[in-house]
PDB file of N, CA and C in Angstrom:
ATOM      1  N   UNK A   1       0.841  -1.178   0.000  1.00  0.00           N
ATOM      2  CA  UNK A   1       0.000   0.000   0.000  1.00  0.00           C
ATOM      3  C   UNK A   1       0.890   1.246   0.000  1.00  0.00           C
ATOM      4  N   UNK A   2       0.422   2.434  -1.058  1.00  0.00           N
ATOM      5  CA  UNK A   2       1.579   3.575  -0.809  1.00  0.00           C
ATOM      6  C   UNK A   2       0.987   4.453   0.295  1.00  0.00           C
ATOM      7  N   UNK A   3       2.087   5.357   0.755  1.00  0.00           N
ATOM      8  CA  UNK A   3       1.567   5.924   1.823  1.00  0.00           C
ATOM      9  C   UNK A   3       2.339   7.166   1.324  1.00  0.00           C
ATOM     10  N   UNK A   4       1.821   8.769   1.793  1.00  0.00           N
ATOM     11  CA  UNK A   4       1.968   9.457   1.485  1.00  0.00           C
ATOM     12  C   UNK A   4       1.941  10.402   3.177  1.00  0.00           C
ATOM     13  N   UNK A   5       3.375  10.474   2.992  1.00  0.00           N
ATOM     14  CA  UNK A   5       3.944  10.766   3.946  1.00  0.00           C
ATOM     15  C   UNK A   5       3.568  12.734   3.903  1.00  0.00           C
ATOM     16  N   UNK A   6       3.792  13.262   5.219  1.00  0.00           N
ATOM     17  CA  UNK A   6       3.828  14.999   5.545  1.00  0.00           C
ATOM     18  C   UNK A   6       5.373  14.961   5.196  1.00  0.00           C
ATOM     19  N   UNK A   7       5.707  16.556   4.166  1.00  0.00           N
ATOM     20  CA  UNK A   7       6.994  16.552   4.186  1.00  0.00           C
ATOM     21  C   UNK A   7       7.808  16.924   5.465  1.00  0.00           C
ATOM     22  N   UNK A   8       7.304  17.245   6.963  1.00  0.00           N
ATOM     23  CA  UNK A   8       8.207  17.578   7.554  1.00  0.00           C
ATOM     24  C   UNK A   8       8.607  16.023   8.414  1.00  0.00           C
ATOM     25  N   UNK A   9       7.936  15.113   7.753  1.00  0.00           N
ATOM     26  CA  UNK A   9       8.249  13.712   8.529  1.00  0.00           C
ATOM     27  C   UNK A   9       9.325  13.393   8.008  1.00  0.00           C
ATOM     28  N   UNK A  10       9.197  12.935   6.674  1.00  0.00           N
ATOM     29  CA  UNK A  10      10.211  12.757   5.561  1.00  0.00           C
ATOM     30  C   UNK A  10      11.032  13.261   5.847  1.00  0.00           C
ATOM     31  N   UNK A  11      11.354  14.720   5.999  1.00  0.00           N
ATOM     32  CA  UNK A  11      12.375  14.820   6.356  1.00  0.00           C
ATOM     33  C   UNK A  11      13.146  14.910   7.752  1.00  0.00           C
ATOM     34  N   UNK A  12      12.274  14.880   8.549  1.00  0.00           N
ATOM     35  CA  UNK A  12      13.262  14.417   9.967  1.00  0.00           C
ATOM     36  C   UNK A  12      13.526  13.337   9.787  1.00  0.00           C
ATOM     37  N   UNK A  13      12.893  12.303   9.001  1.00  0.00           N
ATOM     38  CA  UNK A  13      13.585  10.715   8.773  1.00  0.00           C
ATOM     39  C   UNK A  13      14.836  10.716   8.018  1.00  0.00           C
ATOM     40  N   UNK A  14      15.306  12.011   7.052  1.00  0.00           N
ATOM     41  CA  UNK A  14      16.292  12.078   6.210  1.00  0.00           C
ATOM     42  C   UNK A  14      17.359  12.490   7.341  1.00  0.00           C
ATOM     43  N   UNK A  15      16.247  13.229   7.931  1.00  0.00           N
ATOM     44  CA  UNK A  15      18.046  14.193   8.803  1.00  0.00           C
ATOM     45  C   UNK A  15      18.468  12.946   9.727  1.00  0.00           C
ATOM     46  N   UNK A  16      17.694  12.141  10.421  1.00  0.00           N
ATOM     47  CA  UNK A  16      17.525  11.000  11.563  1.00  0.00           C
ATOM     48  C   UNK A  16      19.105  10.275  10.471  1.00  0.00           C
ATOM     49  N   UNK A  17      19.106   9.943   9.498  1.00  0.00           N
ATOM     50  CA  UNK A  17      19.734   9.118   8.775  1.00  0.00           C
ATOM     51  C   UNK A  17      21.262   9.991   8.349  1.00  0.00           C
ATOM     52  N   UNK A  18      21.092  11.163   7.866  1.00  0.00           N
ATOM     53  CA  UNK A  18      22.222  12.018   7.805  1.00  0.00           C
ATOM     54  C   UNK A  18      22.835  11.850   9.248  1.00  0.00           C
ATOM     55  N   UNK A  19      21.938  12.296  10.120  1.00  0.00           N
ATOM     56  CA  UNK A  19      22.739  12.642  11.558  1.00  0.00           C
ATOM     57  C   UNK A  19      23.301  10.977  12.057  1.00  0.00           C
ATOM     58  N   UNK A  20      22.726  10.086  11.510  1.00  0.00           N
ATOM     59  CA  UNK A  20      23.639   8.850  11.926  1.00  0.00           C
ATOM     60  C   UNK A  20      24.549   8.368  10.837  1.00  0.00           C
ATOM     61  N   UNK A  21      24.708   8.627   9.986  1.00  0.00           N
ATOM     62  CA  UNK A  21      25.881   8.626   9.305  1.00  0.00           C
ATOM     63  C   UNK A  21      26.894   9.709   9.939  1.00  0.00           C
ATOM     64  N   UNK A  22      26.729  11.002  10.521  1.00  0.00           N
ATOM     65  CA  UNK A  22      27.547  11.313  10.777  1.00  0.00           C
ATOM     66  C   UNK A  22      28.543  10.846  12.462  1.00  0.00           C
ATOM     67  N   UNK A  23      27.400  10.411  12.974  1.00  0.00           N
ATOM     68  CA  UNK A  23      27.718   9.727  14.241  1.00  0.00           C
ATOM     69  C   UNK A  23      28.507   8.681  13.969  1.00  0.00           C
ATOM     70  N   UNK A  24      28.304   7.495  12.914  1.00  0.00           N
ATOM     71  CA  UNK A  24      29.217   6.332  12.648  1.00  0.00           C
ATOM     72  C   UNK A  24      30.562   7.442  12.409  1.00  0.00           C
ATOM     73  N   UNK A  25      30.781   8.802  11.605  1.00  0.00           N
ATOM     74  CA  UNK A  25      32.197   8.705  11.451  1.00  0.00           C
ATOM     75  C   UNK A  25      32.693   9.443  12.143  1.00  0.00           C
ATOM     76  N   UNK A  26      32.198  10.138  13.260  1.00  0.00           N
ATOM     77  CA  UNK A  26      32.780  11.040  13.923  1.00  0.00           C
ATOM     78  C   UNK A  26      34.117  10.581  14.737  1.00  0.00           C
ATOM     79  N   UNK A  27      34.305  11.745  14.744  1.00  0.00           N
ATOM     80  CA  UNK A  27      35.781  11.201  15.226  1.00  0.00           C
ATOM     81  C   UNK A  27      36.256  11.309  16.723  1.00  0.00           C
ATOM     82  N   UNK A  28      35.400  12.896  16.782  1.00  0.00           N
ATOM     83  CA  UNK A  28      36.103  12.893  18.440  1.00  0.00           C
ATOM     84  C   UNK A  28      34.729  12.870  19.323  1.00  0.00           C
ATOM     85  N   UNK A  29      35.197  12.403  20.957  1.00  0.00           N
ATOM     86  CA  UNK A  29      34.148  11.957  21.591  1.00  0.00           C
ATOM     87  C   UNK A  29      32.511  13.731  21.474  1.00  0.00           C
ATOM     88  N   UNK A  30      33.247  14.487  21.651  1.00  0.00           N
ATOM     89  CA  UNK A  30      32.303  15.938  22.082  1.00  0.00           C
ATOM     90  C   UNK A  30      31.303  15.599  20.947  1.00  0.00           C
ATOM     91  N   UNK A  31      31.501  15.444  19.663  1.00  0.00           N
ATOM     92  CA  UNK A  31      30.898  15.565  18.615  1.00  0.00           C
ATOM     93  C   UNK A  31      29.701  14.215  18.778  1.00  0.00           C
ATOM     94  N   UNK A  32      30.279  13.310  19.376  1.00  0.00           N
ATOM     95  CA  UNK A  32      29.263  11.863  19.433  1.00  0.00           C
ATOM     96  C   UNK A  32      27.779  12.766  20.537  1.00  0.00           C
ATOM     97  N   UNK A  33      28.298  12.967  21.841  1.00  0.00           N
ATOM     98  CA  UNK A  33      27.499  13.790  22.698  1.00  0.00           C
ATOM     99  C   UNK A  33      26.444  14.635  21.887  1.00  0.00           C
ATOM    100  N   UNK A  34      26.493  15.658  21.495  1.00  0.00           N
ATOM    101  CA  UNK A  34      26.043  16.711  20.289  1.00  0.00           C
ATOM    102  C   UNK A  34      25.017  15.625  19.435  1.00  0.00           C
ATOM    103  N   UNK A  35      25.420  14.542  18.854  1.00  0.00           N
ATOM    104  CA  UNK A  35      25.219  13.982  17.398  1.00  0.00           C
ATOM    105  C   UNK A  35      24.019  13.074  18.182  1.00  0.00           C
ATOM    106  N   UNK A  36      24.219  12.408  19.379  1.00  0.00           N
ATOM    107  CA  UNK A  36      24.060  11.027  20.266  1.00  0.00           C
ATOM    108  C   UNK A  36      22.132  12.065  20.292  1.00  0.00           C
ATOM    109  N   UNK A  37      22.457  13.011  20.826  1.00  0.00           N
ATOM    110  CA  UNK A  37      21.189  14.039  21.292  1.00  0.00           C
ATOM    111  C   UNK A  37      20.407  13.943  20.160  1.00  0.00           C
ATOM    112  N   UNK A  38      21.105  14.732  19.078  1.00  0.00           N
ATOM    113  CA  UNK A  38      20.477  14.959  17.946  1.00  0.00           C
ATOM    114  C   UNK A  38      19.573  13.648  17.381  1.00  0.00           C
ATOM    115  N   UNK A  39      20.264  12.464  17.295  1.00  0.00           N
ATOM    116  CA  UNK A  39      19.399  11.434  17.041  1.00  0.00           C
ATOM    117  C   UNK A  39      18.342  11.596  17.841  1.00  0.00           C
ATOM    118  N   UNK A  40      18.342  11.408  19.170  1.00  0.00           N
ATOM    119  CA  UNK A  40      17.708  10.834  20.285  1.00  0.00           C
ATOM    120  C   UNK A  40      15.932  12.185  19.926  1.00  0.00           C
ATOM    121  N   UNK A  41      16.867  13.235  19.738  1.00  0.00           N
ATOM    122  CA  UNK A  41      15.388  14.552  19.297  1.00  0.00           C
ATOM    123  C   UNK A  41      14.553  14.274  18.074  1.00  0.00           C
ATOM    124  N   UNK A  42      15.211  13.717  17.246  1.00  0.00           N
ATOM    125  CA  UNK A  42      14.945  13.320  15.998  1.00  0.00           C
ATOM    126  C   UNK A  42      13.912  11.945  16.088  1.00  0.00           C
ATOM    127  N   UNK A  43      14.262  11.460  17.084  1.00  0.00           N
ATOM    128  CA  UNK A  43      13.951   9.527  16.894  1.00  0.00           C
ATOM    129  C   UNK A  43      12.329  10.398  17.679  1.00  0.00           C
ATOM    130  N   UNK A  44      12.226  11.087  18.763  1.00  0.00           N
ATOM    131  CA  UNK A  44      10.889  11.601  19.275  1.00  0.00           C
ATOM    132  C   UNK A  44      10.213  12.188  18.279  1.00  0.00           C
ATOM    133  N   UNK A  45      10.758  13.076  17.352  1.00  0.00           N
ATOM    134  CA  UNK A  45       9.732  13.571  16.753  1.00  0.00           C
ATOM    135  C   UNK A  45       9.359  12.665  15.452  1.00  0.00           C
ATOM    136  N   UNK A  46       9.915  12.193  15.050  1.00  0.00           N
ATOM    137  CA  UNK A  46       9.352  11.208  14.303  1.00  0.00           C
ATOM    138  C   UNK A  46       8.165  10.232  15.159  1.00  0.00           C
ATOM    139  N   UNK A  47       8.225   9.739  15.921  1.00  0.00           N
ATOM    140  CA  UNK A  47       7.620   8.609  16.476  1.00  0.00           C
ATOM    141  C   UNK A  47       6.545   9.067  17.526  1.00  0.00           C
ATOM    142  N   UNK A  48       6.346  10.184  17.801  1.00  0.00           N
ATOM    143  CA  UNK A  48       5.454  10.810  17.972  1.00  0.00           C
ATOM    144  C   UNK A  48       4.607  11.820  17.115  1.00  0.00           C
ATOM    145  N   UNK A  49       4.953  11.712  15.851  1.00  0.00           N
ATOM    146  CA  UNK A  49       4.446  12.760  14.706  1.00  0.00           C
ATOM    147  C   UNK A  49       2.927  12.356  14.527  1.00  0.00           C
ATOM    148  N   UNK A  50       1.551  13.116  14.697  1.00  0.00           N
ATOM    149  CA  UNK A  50       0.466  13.285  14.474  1.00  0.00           C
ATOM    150  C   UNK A  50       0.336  11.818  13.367  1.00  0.00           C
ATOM    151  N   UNK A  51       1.289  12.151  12.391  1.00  0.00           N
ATOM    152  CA  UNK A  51       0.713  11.291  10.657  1.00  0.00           C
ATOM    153  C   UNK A  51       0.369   9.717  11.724  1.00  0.00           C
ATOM    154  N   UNK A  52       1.227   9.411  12.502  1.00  0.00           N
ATOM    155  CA  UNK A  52       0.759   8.112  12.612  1.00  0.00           C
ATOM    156  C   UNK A  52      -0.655   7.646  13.737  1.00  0.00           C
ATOM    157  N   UNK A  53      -0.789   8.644  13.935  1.00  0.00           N
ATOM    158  CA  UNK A  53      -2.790   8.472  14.974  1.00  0.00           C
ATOM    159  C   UNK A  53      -3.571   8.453  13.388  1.00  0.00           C
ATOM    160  N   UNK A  54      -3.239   8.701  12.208  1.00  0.00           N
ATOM    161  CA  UNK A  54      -3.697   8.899  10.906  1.00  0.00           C
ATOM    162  C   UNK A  54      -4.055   6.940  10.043  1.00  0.00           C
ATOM    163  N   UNK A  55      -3.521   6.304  10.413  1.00  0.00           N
ATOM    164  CA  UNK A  55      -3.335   5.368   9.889  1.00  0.00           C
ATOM    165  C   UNK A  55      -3.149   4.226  10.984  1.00  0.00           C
ATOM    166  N   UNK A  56      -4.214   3.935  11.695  1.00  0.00           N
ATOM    167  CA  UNK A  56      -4.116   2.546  13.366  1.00  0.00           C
ATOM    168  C   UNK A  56      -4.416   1.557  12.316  1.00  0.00           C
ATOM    169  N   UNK A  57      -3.619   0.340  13.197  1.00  0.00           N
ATOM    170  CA  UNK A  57      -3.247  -0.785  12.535  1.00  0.00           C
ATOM    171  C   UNK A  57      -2.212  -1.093  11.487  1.00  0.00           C
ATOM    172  N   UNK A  58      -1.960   0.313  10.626  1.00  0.00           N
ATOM    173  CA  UNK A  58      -0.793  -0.295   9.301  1.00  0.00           C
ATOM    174  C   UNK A  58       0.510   0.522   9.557  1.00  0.00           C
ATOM    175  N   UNK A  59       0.335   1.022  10.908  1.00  0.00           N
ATOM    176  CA  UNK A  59       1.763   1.842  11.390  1.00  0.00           C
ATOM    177  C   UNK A  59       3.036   1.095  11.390  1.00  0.00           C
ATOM    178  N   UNK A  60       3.254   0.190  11.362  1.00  0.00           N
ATOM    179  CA  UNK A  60       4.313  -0.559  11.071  1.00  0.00           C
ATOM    180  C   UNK A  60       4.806  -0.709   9.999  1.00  0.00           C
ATOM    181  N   UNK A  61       3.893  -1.251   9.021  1.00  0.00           N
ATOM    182  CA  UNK A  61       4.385  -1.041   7.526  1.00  0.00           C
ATOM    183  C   UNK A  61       4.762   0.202   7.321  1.00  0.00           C
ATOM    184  N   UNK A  62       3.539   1.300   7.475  1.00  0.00           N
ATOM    185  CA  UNK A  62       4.047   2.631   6.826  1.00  0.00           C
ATOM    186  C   UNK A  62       5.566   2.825   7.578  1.00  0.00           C
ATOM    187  N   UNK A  63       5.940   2.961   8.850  1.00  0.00           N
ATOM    188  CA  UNK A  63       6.998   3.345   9.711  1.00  0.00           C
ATOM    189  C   UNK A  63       8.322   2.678   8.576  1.00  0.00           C
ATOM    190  N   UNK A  64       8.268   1.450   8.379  1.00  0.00           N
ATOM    191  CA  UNK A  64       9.193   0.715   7.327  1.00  0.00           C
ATOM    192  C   UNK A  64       9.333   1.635   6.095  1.00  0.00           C
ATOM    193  N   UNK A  65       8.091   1.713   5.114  1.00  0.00           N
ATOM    194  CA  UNK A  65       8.064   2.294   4.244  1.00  0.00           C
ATOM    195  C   UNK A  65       8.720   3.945   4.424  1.00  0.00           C
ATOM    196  N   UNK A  66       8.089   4.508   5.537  1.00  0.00           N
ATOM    197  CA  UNK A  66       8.992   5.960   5.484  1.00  0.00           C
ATOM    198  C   UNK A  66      10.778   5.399   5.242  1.00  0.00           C
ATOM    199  N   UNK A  67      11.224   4.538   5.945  1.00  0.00           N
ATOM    200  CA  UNK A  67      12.831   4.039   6.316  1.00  0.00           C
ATOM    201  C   UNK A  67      12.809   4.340   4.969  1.00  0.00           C
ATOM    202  N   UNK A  68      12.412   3.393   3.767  1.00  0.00           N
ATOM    203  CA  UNK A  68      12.969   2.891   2.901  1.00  0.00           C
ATOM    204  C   UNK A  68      12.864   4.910   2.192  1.00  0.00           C
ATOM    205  N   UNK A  69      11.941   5.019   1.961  1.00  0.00           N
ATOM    206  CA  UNK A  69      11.820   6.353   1.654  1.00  0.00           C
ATOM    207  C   UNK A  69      12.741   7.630   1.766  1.00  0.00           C
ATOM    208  N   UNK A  70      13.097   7.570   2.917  1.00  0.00           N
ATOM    209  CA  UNK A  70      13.730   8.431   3.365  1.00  0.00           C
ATOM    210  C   UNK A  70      15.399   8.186   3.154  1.00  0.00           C
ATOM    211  N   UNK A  71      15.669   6.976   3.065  1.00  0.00           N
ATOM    212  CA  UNK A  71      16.650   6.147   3.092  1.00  0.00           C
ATOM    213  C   UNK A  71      16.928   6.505   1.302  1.00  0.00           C
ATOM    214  N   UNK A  72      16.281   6.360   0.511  1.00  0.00           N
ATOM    215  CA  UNK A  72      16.718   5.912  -0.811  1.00  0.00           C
ATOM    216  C   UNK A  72      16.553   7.845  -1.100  1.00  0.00           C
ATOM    217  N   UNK A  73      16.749   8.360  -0.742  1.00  0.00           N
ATOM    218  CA  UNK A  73      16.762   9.889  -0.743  1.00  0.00           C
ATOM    219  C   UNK A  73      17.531  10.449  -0.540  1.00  0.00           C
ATOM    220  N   UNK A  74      18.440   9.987   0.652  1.00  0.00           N
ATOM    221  CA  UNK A  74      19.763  10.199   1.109  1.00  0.00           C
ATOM    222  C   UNK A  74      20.976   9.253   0.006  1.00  0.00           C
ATOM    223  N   UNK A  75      20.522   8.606  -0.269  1.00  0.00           N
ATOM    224  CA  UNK A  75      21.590   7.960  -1.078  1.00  0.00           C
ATOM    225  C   UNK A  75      22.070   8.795  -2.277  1.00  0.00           C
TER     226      UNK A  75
END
C-alpha cells in the first residue's frame, strides 16, 4: 500500500539518517554527545508525529516504508 507521507516527517527521517551517518564517522568523543542528542530529538519527533494516529493498525508497515523512503533519498 503507498503511503503518502507529511513533508516535515520525511524529512526528519532524512536528517535521523544524515545525523547517523555522521555519528558512525565522527571522530572525536564531544561531537558523538552533540550527534548522540540529535538522534535521540529526531527519533521523538518522528515517532510521535500526528501522521501516525492517521493510519491505526498499518503503522508498522508505513513506519518501514517511510525508512525505505527516506533512506533511498539520502543515497
Amino acid at each position: 500500500m503507498p503511503y503518502t507521507f507529511p513533508d516535515d516527517l520525511l524529512q526528519a527521517q532524512r536528517d535521523w539518517y544524515a545525523v547517523y551517518h555522521q555519528l558512525a564517522t565522527a571522530s572525536h568523543i564531544s561531537q558523538t554527545t552533540v550527534l548522540r542528542r540529535s538522534l535521540q530529538r529526531l527519533s521523538v519527533r518522528i515517532s510521535t508525529h500526528p501522521y501516525w494516529t492517521t493510519i491505526p493498525g498499518r503503522a508498522p508497515a508505513a513506519r518501514l516504508e517511510l525508512k525505505r523512503s527516506a533512506l533511498d533519498a539520502v543515497r
